[in-house]
PDB file of N, CA and C in Angstrom:
ATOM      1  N   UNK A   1      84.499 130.912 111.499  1.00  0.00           N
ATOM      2  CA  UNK A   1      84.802 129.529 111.757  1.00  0.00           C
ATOM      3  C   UNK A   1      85.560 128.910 110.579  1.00  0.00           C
ATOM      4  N   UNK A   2      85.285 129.218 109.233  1.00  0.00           N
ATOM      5  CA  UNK A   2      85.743 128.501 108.539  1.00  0.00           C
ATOM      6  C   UNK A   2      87.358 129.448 108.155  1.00  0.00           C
ATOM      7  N   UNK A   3      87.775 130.081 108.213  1.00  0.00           N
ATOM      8  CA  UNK A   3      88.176 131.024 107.981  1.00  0.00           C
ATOM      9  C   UNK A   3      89.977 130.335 109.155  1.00  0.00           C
ATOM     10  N   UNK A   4      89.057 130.204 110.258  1.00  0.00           N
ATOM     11  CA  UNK A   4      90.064 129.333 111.389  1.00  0.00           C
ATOM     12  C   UNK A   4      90.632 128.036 111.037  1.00  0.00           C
ATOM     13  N   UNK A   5      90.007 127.172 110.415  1.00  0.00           N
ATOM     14  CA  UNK A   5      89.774 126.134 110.003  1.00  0.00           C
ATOM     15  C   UNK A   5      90.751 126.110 108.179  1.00  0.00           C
ATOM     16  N   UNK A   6      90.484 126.497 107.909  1.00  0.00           N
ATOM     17  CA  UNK A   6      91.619 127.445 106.357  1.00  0.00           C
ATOM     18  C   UNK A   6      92.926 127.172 106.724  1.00  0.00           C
ATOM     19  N   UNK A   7      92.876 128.452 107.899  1.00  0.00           N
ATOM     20  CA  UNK A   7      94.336 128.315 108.019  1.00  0.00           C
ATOM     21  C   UNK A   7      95.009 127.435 109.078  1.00  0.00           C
ATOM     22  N   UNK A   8      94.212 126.611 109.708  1.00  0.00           N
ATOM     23  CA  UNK A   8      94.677 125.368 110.196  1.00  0.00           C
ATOM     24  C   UNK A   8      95.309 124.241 109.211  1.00  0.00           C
ATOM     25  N   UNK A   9      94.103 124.208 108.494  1.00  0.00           N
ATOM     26  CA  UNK A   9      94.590 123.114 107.149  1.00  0.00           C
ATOM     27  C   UNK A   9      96.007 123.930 106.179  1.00  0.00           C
ATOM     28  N   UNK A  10      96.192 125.084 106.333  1.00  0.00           N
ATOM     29  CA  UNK A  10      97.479 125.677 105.476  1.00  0.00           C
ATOM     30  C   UNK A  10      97.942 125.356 106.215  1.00  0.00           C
ATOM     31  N   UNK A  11      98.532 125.179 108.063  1.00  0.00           N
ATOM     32  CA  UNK A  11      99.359 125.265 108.164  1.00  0.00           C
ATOM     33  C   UNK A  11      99.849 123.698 108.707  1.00  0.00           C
ATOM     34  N   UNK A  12      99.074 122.927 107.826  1.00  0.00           N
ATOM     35  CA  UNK A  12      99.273 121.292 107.723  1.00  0.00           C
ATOM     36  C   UNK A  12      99.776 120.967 106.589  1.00  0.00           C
ATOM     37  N   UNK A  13      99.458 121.834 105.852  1.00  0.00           N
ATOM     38  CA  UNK A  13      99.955 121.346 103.940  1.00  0.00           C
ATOM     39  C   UNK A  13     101.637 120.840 104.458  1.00  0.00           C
ATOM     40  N   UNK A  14     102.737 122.149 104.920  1.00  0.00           N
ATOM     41  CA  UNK A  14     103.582 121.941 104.376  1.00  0.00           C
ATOM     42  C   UNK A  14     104.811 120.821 105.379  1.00  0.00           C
ATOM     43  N   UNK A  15     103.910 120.561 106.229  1.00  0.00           N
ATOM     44  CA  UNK A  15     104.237 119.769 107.263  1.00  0.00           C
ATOM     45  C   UNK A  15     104.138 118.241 106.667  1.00  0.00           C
ATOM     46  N   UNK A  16     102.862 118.221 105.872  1.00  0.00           N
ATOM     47  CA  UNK A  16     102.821 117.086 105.343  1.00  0.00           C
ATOM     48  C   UNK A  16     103.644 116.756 103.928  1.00  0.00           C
ATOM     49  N   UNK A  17     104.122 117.867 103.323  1.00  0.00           N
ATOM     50  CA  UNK A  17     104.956 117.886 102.233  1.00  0.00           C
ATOM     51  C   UNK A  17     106.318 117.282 102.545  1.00  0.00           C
ATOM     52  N   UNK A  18     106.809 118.086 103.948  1.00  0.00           N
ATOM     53  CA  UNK A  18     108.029 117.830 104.077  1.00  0.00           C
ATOM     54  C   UNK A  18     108.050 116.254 104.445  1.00  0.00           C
ATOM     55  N   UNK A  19     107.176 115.816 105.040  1.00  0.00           N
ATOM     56  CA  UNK A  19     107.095 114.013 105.373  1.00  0.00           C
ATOM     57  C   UNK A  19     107.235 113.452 103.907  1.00  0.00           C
ATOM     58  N   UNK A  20     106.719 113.886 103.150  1.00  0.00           N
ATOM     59  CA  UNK A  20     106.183 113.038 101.649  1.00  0.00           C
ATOM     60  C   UNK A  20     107.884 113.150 101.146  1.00  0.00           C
ATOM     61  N   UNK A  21     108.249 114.312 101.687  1.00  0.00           N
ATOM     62  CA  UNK A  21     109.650 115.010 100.470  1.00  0.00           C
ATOM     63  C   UNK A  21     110.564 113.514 101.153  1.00  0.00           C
ATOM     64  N   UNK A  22     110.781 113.929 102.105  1.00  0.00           N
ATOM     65  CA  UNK A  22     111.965 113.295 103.116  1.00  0.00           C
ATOM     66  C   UNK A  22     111.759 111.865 103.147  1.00  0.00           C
ATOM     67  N   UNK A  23     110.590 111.567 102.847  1.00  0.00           N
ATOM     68  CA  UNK A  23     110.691 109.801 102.297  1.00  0.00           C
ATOM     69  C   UNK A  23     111.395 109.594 100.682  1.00  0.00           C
ATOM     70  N   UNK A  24     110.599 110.547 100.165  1.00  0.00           N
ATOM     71  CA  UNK A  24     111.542 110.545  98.785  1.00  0.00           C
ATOM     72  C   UNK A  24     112.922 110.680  98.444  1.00  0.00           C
ATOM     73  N   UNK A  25     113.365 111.789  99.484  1.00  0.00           N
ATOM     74  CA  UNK A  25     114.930 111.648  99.112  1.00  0.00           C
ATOM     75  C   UNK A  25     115.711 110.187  99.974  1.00  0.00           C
ATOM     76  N   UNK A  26     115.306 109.430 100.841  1.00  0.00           N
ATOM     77  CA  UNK A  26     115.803 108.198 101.426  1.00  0.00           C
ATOM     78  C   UNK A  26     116.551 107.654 100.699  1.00  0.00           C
ATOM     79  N   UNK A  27     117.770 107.546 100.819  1.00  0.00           N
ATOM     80  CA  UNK A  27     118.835 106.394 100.092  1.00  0.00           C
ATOM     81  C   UNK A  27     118.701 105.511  99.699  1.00  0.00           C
ATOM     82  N   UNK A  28     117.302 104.134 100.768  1.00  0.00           N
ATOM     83  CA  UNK A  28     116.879 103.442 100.383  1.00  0.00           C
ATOM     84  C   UNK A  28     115.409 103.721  99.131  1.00  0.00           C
ATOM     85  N   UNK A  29     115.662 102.580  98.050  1.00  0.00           N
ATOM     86  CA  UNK A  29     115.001 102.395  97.113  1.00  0.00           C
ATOM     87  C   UNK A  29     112.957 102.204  97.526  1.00  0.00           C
ATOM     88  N   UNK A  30     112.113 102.558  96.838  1.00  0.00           N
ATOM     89  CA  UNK A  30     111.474 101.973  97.485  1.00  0.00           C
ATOM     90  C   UNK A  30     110.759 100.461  96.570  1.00  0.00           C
ATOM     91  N   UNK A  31     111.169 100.619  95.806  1.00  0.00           N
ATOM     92  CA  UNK A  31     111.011  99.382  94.716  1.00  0.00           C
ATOM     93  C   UNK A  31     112.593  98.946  94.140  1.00  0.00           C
ATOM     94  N   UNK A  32     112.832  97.439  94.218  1.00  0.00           N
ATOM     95  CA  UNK A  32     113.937  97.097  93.811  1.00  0.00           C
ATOM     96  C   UNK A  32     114.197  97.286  92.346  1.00  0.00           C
ATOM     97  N   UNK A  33     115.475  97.928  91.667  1.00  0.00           N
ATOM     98  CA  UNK A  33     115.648  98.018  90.634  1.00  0.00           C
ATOM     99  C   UNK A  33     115.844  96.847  90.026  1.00  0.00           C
ATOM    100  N   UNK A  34     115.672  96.866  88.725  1.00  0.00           N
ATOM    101  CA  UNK A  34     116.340  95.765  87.701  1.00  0.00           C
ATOM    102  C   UNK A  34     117.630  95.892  87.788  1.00  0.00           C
ATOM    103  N   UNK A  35     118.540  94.749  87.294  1.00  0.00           N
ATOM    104  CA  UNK A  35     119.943  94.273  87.532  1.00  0.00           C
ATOM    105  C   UNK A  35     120.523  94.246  85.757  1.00  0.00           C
ATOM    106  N   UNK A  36     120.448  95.717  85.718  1.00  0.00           N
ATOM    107  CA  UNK A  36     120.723  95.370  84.283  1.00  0.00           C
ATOM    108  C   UNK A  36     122.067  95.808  83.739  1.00  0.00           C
ATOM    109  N   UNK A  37     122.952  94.521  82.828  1.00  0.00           N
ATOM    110  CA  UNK A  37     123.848  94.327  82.705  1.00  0.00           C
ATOM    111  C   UNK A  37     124.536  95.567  81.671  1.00  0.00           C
ATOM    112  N   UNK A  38     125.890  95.744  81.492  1.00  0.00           N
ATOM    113  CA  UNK A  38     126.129  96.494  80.398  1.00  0.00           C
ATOM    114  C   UNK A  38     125.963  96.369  79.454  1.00  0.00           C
ATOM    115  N   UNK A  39     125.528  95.217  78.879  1.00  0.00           N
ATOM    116  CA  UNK A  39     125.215  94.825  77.658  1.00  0.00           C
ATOM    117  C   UNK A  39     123.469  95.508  76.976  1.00  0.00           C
ATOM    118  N   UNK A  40     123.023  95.665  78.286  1.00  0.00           N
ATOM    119  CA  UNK A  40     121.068  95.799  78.310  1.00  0.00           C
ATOM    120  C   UNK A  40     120.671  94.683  78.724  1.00  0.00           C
ATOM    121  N   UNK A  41     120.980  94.107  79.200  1.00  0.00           N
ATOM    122  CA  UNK A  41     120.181  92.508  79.489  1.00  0.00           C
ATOM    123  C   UNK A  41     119.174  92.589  81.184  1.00  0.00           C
ATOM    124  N   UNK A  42     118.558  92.512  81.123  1.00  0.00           N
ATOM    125  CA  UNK A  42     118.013  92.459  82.666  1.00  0.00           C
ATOM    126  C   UNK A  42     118.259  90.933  83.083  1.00  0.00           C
ATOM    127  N   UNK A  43     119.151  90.846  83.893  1.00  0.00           N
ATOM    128  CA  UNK A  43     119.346  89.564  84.721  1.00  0.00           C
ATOM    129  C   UNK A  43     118.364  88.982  85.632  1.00  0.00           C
ATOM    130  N   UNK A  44     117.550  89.473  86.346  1.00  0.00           N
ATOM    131  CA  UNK A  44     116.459  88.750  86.347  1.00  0.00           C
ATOM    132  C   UNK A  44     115.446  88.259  85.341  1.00  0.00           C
ATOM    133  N   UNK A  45     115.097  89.130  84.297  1.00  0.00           N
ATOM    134  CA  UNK A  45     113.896  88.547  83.442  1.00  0.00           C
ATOM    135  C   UNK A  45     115.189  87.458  82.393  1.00  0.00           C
ATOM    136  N   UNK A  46     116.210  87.433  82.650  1.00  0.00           N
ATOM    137  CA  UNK A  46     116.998  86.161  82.006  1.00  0.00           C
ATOM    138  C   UNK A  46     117.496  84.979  82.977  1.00  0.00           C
ATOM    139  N   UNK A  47     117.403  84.683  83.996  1.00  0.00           N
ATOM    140  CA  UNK A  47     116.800  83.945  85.205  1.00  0.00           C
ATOM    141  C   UNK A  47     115.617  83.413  85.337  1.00  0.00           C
ATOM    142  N   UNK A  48     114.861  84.734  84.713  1.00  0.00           N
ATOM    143  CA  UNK A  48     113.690  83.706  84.742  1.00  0.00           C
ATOM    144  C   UNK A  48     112.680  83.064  83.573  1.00  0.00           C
ATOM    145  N   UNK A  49     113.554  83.792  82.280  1.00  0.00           N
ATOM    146  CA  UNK A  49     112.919  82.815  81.000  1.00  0.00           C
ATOM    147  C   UNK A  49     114.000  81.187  81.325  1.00  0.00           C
ATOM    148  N   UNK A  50     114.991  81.672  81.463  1.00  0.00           N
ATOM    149  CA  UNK A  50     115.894  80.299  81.600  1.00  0.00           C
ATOM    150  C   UNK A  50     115.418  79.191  82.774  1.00  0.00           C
ATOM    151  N   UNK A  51     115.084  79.709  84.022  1.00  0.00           N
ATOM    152  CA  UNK A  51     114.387  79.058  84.416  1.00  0.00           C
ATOM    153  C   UNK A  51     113.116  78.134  83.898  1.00  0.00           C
ATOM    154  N   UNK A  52     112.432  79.034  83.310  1.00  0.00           N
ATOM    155  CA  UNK A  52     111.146  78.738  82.720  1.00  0.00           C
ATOM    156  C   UNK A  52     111.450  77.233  81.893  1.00  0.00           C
ATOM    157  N   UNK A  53     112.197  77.756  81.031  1.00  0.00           N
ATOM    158  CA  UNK A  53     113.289  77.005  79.685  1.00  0.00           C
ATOM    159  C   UNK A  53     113.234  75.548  80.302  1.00  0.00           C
ATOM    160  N   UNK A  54     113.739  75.688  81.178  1.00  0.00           N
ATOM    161  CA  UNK A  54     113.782  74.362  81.828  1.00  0.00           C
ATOM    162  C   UNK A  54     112.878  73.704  82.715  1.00  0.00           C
ATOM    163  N   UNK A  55     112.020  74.123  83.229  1.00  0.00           N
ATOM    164  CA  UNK A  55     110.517  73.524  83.528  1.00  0.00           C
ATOM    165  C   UNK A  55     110.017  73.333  82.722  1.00  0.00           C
ATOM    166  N   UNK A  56     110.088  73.219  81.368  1.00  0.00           N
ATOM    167  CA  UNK A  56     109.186  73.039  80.406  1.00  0.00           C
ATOM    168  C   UNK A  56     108.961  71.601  79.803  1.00  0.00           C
ATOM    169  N   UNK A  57     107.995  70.843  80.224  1.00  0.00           N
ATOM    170  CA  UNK A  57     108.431  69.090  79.894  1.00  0.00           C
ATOM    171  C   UNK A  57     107.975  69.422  77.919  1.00  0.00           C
ATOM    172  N   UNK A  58     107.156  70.264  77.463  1.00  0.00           N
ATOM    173  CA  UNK A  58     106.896  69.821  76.183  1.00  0.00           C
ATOM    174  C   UNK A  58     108.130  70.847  75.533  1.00  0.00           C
ATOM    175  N   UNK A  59     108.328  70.088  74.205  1.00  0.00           N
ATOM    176  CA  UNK A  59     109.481  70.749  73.428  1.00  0.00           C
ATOM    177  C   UNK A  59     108.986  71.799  73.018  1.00  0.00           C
ATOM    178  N   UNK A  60     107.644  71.984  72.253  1.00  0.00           N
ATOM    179  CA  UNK A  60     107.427  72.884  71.507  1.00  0.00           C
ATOM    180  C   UNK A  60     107.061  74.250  72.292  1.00  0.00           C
ATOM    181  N   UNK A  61     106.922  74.312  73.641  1.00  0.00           N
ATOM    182  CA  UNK A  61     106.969  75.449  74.340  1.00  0.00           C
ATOM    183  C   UNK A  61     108.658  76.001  74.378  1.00  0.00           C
ATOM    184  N   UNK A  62     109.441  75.013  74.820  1.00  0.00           N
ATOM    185  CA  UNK A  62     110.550  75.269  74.974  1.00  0.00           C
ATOM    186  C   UNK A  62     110.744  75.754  73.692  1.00  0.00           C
ATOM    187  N   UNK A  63     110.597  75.588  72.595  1.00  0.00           N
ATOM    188  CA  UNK A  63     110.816  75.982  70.916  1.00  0.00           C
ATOM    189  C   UNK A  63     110.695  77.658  70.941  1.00  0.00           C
ATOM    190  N   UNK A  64     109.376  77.734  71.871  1.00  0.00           N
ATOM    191  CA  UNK A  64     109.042  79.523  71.618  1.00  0.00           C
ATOM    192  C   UNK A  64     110.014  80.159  72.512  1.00  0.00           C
ATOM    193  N   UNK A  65     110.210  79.672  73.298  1.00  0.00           N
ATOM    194  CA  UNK A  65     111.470  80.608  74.381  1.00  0.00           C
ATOM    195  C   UNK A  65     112.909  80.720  74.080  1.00  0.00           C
ATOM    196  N   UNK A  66     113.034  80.133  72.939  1.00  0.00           N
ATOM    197  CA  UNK A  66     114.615  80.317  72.256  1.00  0.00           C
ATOM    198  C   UNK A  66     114.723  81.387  71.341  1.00  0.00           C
ATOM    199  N   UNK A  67     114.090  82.283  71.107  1.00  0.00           N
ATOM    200  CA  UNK A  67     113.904  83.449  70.138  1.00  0.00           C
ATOM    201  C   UNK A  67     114.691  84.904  70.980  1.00  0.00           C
ATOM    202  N   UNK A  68     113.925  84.076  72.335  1.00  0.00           N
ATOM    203  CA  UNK A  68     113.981  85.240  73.418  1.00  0.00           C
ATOM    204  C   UNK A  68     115.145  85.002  74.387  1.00  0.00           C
ATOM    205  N   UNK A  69     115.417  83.821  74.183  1.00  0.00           N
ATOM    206  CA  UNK A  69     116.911  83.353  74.934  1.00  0.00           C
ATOM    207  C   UNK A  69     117.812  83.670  74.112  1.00  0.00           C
ATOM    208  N   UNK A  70     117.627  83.485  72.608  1.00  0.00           N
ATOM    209  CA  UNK A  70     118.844  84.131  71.386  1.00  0.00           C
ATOM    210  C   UNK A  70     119.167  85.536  71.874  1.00  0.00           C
ATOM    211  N   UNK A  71     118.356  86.784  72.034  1.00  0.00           N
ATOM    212  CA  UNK A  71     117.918  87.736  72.022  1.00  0.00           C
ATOM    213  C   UNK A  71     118.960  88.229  73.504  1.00  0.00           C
ATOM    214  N   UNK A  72     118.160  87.292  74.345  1.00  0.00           N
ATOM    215  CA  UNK A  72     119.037  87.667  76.059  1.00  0.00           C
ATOM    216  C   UNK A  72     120.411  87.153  76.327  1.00  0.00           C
ATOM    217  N   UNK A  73     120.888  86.202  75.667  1.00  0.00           N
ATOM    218  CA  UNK A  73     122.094  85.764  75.196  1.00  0.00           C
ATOM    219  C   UNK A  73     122.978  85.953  73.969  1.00  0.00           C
ATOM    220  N   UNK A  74     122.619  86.858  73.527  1.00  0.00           N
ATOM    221  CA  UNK A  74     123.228  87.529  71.949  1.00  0.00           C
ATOM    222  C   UNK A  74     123.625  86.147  71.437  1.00  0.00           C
ATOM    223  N   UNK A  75     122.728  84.813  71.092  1.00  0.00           N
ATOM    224  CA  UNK A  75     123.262  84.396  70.335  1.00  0.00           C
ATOM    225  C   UNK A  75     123.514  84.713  68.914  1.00  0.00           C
ATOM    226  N   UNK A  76     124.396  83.719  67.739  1.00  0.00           N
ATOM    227  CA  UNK A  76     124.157  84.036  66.738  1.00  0.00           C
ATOM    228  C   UNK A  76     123.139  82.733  65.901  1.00  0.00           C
ATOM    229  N   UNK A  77     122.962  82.552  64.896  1.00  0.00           N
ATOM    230  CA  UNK A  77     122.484  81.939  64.505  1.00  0.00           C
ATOM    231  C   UNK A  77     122.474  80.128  64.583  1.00  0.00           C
ATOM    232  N   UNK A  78     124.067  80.046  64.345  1.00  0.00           N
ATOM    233  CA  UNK A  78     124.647  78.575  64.811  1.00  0.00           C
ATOM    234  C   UNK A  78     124.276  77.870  66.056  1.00  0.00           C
ATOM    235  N   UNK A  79     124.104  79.006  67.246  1.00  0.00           N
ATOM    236  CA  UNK A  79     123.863  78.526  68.509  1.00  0.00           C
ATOM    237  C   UNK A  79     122.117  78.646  68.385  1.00  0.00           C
ATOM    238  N   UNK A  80     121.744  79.497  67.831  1.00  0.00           N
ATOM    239  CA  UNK A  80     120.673  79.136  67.478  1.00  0.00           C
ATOM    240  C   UNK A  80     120.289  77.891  67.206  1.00  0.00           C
ATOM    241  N   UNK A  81     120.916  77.045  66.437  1.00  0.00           N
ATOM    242  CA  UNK A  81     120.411  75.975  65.750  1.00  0.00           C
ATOM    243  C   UNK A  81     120.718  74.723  67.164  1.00  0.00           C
ATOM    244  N   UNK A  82     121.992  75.209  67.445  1.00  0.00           N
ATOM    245  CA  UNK A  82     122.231  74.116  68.325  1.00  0.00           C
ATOM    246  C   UNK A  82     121.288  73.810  69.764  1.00  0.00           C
ATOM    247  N   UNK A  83     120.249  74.944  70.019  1.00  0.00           N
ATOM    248  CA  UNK A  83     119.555  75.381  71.295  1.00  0.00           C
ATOM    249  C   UNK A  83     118.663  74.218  70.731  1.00  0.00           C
ATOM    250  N   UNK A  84     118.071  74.574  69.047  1.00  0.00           N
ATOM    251  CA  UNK A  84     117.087  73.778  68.935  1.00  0.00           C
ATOM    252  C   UNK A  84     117.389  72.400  68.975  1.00  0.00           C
ATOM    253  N   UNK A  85     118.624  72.021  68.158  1.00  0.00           N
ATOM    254  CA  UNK A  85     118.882  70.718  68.158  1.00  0.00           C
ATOM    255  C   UNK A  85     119.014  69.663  69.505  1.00  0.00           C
ATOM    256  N   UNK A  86     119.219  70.479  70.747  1.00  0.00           N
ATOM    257  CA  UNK A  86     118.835  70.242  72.220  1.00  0.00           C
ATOM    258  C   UNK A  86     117.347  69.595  72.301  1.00  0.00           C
ATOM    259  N   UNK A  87     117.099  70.837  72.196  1.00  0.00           N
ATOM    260  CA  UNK A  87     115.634  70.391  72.665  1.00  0.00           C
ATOM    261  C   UNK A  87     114.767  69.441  71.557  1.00  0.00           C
ATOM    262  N   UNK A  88     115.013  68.920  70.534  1.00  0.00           N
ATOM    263  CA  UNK A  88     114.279  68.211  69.864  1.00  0.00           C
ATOM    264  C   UNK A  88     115.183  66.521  69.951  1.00  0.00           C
ATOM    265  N   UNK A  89     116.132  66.638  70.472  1.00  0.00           N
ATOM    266  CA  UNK A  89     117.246  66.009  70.863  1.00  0.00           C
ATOM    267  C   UNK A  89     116.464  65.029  72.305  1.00  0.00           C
ATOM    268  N   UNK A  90     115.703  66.037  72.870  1.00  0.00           N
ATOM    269  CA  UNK A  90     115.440  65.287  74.313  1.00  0.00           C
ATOM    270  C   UNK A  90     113.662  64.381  74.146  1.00  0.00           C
TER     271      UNK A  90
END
């Protein structure tokens, strides 16, 4: 009995492999990639600190997200200053 039962289940393995395989090779993705620029920048997670950036009613939050907006925007230092002078500005 068990012996029948063995090679029933062997001859399910590769039936179920080929289902597992043939979803894997699908053209379609199954998780959306990041949108990342030539530079390295991921355009969504810079969408959405900038977003953020701007929901932010207190300054000093907005203060911590300019390190990381310098960073996702290659600023240099000058624009640096001027991001802050914005926001302490408002």
């Amino acid at each position: 009995m068990q012996t029948v039962r063995a090679k029933a289940i062997d001859n399910e393995k590769p039936a179920f492999r080929t289902s597992v395989d043939s979803t894997r090779s699908s053209s379609r993705p199954m998780s959306p990639k990041p949108s990342i620029t030539s530079s390295g920048v991921d355009m969504v997670y810079l969408k959405n600190v900038l977003l953020q950036f701007m929901e932010l009613k207190d300054k000093n939050q907005q203060k911590q997200l300019i390190p990381a907006l310098k960073m996702l925007l290659d600023l240099d230092s000058k624009e640096e200053r001027k991001w802050m002078q914005v926001v302490q500005a408002r």
